[in-house]
N, C-alpha and C. Protein backbone atom coordinates (compact mmCIF):
# COMPACT_ATOMS: atom_id res chain seq x y z
N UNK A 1 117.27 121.75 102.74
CA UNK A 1 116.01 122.28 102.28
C UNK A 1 114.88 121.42 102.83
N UNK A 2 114.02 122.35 103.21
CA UNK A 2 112.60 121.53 103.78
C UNK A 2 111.62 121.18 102.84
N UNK A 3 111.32 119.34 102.81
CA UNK A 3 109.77 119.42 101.59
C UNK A 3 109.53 120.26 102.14
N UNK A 4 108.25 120.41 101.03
CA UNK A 4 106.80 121.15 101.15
C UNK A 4 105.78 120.76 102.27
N UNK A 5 105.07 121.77 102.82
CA UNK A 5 104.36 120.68 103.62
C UNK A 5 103.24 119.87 103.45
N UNK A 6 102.83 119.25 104.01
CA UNK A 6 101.88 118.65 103.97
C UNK A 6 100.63 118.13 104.76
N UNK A 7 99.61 118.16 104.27
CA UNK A 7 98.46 117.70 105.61
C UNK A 7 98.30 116.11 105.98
N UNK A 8 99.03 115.82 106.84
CA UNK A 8 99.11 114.27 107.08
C UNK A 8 97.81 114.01 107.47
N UNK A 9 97.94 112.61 107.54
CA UNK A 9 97.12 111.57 107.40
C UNK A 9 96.57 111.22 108.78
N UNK A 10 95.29 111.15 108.90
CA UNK A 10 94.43 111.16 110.49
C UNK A 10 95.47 110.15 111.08
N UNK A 11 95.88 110.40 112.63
CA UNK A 11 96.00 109.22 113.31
C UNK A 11 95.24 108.40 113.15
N UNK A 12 95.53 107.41 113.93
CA UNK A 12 94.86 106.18 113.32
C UNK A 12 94.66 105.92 115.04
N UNK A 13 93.44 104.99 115.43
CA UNK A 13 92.87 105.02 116.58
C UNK A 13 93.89 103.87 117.59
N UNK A 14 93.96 104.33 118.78
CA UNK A 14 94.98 103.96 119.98
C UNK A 14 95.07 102.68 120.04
N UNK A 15 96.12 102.10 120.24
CA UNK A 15 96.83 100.72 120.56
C UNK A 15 96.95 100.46 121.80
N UNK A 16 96.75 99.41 122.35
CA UNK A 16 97.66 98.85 123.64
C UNK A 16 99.72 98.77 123.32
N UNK A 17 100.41 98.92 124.30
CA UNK A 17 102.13 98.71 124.37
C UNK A 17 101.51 96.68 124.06
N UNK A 18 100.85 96.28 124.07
CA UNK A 18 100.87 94.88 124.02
C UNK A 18 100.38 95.09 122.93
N UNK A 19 99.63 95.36 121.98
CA UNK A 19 99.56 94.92 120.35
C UNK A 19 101.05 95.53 119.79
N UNK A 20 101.25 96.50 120.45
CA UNK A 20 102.41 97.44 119.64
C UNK A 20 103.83 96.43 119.73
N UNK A 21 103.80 95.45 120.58
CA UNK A 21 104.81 94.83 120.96
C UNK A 21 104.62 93.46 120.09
N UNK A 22 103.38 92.87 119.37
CA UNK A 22 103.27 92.04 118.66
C UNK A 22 104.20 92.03 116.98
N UNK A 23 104.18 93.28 116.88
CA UNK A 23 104.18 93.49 115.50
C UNK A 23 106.54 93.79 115.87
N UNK A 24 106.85 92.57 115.02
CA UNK A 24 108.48 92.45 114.72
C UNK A 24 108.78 93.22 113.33
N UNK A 25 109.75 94.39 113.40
CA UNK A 25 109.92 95.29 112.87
C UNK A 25 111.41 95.12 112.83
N UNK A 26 112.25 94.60 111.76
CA UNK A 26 113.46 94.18 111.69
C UNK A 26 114.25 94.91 110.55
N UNK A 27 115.78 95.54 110.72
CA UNK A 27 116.04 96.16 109.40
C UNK A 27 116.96 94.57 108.28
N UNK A 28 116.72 95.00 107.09
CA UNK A 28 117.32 94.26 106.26
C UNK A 28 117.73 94.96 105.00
N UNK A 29 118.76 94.06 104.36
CA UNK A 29 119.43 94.87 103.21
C UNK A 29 119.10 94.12 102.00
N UNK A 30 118.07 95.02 100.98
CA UNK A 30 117.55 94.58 100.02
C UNK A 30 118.36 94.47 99.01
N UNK A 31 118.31 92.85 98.47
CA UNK A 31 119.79 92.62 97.46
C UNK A 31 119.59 92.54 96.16
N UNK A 32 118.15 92.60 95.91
CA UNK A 32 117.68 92.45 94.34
C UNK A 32 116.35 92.96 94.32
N UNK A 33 115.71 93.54 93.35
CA UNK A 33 114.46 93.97 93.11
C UNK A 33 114.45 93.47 91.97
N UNK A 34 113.21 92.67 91.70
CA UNK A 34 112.90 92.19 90.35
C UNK A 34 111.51 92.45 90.31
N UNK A 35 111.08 92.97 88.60
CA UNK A 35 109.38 92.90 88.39
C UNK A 35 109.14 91.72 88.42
N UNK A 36 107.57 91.80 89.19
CA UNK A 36 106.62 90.68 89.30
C UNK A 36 105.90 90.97 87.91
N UNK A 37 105.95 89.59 87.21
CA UNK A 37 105.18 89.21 85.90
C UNK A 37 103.96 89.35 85.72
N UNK A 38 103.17 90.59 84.83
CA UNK A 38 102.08 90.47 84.83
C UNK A 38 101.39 91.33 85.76
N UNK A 39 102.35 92.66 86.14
CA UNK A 39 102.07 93.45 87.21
C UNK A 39 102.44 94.95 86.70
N UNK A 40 101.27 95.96 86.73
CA UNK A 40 101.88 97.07 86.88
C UNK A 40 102.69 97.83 88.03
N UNK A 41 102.35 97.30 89.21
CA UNK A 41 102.45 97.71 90.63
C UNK A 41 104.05 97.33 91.20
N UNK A 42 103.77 95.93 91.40
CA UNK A 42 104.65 94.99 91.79
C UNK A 42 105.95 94.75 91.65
N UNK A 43 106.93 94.13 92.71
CA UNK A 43 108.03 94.18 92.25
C UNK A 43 108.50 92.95 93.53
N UNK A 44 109.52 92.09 93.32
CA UNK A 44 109.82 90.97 93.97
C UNK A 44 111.39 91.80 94.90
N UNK A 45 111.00 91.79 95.96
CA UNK A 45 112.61 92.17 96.99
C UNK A 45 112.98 90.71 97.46
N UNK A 46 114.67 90.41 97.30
CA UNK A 46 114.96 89.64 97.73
C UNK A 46 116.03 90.39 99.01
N UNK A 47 115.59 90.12 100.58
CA UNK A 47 116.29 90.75 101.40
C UNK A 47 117.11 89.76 102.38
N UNK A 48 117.76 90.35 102.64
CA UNK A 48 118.86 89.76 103.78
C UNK A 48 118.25 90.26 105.17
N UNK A 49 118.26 89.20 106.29
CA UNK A 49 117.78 89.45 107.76
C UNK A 49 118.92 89.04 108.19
N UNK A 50 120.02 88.49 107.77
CA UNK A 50 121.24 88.39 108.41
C UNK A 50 121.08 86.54 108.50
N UNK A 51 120.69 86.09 109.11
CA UNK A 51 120.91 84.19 109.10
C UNK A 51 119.90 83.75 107.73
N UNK A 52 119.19 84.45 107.27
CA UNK A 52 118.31 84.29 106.22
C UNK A 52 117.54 85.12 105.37
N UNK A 53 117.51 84.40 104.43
CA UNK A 53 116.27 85.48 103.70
C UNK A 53 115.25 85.27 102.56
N UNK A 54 114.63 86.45 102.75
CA UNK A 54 112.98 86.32 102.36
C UNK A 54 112.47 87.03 100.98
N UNK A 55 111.43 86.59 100.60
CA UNK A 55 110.64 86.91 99.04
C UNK A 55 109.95 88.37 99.87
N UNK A 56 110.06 89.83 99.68
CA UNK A 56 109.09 90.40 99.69
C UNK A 56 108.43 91.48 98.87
N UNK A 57 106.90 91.51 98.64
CA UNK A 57 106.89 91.90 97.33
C UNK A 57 106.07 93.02 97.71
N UNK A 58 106.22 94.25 97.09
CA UNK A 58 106.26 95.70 97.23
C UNK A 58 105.70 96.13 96.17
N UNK A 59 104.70 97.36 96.33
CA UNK A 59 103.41 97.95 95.23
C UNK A 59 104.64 98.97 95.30
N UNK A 60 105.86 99.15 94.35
CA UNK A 60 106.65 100.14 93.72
C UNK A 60 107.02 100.40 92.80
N UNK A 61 106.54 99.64 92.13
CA UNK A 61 107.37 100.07 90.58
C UNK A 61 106.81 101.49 89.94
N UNK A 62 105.10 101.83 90.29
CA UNK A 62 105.20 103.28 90.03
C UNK A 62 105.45 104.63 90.29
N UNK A 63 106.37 104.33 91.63
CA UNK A 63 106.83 104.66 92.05
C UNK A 63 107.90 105.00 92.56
N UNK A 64 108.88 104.66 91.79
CA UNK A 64 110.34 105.14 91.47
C UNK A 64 110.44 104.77 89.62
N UNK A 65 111.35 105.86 89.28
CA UNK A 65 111.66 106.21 87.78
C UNK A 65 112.65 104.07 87.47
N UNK A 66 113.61 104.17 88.91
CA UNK A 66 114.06 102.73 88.66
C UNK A 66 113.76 102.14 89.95
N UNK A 67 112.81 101.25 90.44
CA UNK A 67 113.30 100.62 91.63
C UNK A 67 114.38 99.84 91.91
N UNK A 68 115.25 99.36 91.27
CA UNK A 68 116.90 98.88 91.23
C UNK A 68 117.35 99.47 92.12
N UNK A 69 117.18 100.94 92.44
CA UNK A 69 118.12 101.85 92.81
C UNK A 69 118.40 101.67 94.30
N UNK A 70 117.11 101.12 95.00
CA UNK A 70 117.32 100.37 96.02
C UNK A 70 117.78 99.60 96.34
N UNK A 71 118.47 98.59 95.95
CA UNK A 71 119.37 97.37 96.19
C UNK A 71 121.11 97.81 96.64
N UNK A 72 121.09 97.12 97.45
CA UNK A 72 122.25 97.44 98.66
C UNK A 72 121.87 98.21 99.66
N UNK A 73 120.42 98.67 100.02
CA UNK A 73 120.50 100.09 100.78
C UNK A 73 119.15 99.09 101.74
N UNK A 74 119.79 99.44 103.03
CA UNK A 74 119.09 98.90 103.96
C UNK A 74 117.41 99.38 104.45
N UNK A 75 116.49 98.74 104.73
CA UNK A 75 115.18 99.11 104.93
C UNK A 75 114.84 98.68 106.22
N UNK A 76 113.75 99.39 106.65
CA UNK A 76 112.42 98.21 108.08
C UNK A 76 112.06 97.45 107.11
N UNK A 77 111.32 96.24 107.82
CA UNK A 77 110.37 95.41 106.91
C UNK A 77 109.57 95.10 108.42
N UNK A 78 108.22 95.06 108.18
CA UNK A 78 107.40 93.77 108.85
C UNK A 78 107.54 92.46 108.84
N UNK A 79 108.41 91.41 109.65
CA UNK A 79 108.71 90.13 109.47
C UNK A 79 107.94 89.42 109.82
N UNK A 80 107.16 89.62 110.78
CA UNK A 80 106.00 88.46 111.14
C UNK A 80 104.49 88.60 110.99
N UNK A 81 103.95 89.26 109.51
CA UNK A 81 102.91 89.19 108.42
C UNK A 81 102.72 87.72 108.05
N UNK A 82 101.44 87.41 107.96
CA UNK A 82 101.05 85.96 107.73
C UNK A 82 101.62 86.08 105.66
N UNK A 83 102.12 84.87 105.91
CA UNK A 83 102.40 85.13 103.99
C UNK A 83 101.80 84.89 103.22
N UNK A 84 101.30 86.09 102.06
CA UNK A 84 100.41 86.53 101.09
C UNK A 84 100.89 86.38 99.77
N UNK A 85 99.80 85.76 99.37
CA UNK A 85 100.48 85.46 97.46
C UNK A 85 99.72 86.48 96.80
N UNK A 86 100.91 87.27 95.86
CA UNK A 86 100.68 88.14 95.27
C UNK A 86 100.73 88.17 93.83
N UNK A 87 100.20 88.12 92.88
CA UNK A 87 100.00 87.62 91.76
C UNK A 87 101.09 86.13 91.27
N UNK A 88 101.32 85.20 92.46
CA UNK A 88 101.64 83.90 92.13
C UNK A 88 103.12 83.82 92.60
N UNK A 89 103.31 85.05 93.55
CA UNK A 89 104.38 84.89 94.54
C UNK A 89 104.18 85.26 96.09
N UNK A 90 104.76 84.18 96.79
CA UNK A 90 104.40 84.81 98.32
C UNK A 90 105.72 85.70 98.95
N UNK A 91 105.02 86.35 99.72
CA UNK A 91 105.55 87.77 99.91
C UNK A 91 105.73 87.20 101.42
N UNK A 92 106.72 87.14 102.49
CA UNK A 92 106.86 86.96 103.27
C UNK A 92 107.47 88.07 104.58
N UNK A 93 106.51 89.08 104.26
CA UNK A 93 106.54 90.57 104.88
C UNK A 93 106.16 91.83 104.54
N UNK A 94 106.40 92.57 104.75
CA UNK A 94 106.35 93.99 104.13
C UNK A 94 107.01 95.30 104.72
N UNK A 95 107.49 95.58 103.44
CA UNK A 95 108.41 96.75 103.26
C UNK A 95 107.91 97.82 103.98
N UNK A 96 108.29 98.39 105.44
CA UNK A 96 107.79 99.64 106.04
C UNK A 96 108.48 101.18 105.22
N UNK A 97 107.95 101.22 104.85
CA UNK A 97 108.35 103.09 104.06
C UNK A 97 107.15 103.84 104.53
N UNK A 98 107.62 105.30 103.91
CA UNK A 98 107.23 106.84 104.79
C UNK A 98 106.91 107.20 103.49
N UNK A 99 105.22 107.95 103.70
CA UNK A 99 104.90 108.98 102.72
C UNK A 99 103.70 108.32 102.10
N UNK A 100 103.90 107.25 101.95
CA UNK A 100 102.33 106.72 100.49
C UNK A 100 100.76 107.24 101.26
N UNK A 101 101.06 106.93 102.79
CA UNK A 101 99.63 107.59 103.39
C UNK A 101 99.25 109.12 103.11
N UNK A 102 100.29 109.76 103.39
CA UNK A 102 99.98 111.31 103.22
C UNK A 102 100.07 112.11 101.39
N UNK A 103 99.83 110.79 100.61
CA UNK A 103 99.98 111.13 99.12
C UNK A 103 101.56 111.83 98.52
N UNK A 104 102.16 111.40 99.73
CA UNK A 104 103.59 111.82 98.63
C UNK A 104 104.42 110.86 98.25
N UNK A 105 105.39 110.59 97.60
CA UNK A 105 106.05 109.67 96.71
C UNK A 105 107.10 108.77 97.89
N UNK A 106 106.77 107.96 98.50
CA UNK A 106 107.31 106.87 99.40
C UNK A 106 108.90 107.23 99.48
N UNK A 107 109.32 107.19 100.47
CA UNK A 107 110.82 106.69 100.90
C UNK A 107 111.06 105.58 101.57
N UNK A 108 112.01 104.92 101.52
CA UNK A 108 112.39 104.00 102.45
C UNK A 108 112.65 104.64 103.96
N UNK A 109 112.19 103.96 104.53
CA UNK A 109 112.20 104.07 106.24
C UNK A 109 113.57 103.02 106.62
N UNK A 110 114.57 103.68 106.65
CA UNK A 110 116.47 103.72 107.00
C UNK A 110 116.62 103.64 108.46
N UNK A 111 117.81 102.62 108.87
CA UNK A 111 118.65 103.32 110.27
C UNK A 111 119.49 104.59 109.47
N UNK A 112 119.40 105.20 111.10
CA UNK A 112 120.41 106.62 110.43
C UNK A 112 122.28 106.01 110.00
N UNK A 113 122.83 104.68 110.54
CA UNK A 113 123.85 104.08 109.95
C UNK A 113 123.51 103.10 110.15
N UNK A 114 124.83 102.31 109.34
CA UNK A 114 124.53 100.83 108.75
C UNK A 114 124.32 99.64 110.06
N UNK A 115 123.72 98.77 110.16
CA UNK A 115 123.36 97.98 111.55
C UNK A 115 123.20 96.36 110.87
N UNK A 116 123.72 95.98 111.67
CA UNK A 116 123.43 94.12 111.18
C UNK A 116 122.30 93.62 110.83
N UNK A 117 122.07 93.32 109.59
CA UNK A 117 120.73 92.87 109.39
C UNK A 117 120.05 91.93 109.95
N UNK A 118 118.95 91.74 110.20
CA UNK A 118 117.85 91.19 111.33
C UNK A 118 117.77 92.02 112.43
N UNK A 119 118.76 93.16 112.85
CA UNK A 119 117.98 94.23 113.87
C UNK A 119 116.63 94.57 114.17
N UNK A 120 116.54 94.76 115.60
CA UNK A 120 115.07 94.52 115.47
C UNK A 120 114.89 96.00 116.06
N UNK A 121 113.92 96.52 115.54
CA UNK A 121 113.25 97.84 115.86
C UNK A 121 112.51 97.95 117.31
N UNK A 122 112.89 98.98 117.63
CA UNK A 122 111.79 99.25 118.94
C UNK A 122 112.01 98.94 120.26
């Protein structure tokens, strides 16, 4: 079955292949979601890149009935984001998902099968 459609979201104005090549786009397998304290939004991902791993913290909690439900299930992330403290945790990336621009309810942005974590996109 096909969503509904929808009127996406303006492109966004042209890149150089050299900015596009700046930005490291790596998949990882998110092993815990915990609420951030003191947050309606917020939520703490602890992910696997495969030799290591990172704090990253994600505006989802109103946005899934459980965000738990994500843990074990592999994502993109942005790995090389300068790191941002977010109500008194630093976030050392960010979670690439599909949909919050065009006002519909976010998905995770998946390989189509499972791939070694720290894969790098692109």
């Amino acid at each position: 079955m096909n969503p509904a459609p929808i009127k996406p979201a303006p492109i966004k104005p042209a890149i150089t292949v050299d900015l596009l090549e700046k930005l490291d786009i790596r998949v990882g397998t998110i092993l815990a979601v915990e609420d951030v304290p003191n947050s309606d939004k917020l939520v703490q991902l602890r992910v696997s890149f495969g030799d290591h791993e990172r704090i990253i913290v994600s505006g989802m909690k109103q946005e899934r009935a459980n965000p738990r439900e994500i843990e074990g299930r592999q994502a993109l992330f942005v790995v090389n984001l300068e790191p941002r403290k977010m109500r008194g945790i630093v976030s050392q990336g960010m979670l690439f998902d599909l949909g919050f621009a065009d006002g519909i309810t976010p998905v995770l942005a998946t390989p189509e099968a499972p791939v070694p974590d720290g894969t790098r996109a692109g």
